[in-house]
Protein backbone atom coordinates (compact mmCIF):
# COMPACT_ATOMS: atom_id res chain seq x y z
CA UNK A 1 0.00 0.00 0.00
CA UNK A 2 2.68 2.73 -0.40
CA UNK A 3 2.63 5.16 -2.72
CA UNK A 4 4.67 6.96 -5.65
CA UNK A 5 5.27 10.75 -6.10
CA UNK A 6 6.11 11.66 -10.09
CA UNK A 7 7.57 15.02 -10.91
CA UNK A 8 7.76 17.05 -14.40
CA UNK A 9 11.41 17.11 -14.95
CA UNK A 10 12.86 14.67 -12.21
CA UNK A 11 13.32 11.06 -10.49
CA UNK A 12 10.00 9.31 -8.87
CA UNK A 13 9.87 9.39 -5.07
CA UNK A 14 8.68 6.50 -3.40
CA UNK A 15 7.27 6.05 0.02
CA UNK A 16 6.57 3.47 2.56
CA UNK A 17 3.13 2.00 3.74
CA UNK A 18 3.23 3.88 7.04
CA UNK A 19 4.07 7.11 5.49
CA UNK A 20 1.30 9.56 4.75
CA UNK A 21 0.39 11.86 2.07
CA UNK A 22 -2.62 14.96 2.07
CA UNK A 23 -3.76 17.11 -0.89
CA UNK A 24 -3.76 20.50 0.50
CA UNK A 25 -5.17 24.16 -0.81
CA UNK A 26 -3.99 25.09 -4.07
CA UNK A 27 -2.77 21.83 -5.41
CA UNK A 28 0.04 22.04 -2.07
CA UNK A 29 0.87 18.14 -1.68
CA UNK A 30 1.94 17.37 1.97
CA UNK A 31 4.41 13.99 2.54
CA UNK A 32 5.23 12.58 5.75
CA UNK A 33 7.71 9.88 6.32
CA UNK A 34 6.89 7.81 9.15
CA UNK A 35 10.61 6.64 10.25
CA UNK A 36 11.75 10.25 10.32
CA UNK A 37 8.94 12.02 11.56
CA UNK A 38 9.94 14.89 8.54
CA UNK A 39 6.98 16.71 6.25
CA UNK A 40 7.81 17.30 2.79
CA UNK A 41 5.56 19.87 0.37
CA UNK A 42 5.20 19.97 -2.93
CA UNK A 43 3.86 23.24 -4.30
CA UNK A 44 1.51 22.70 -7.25
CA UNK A 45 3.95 22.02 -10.34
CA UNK A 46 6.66 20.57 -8.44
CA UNK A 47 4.63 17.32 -8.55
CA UNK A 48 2.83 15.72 -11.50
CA UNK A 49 0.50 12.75 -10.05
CA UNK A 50 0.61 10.50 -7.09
CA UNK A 51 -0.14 6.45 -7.71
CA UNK A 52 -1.41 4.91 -4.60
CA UNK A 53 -1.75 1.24 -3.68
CA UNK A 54 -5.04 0.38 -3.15
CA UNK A 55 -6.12 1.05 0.25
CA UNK A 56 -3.66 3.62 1.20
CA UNK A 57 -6.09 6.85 1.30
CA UNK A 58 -4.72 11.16 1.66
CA UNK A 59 -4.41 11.72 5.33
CA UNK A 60 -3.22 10.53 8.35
CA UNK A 61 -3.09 6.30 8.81
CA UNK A 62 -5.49 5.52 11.52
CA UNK A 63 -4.22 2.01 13.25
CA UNK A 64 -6.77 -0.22 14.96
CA UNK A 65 -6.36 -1.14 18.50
């Protein structure tokens, strides 16, 4: 269930199942890696599309107890 960040005129970022992505205002894209605890944003144009594994929604992972 992870999930792959393509940009216009560079490399494809991949991230992990626990890590987390959000679609913000203004096409902002908001990544967070889980092992680092770090936020990454991509401002409209600096990313081209996001391919998700099924299952593996925008927002934060919710973990049952």
């Amino acid at each position: 269930m992870a999930f792959t960040v393509r940009h216009p005129d560079g490399p494809a970022d991949d991230y992990g199942d626990e890590d987390t992505y959000e679609f913000l205002d203004d096409g902002l894209l908001k990544v967070q890696v889980s092992s680092t605890g770090k936020s990454y944003y991509f401002p409209a144009g600096e990313w081209k599309t996001l391919i998700a594994g099924g299952g593996h929604e925008p927002g934060p992972r919710l973990h049952n107890r």
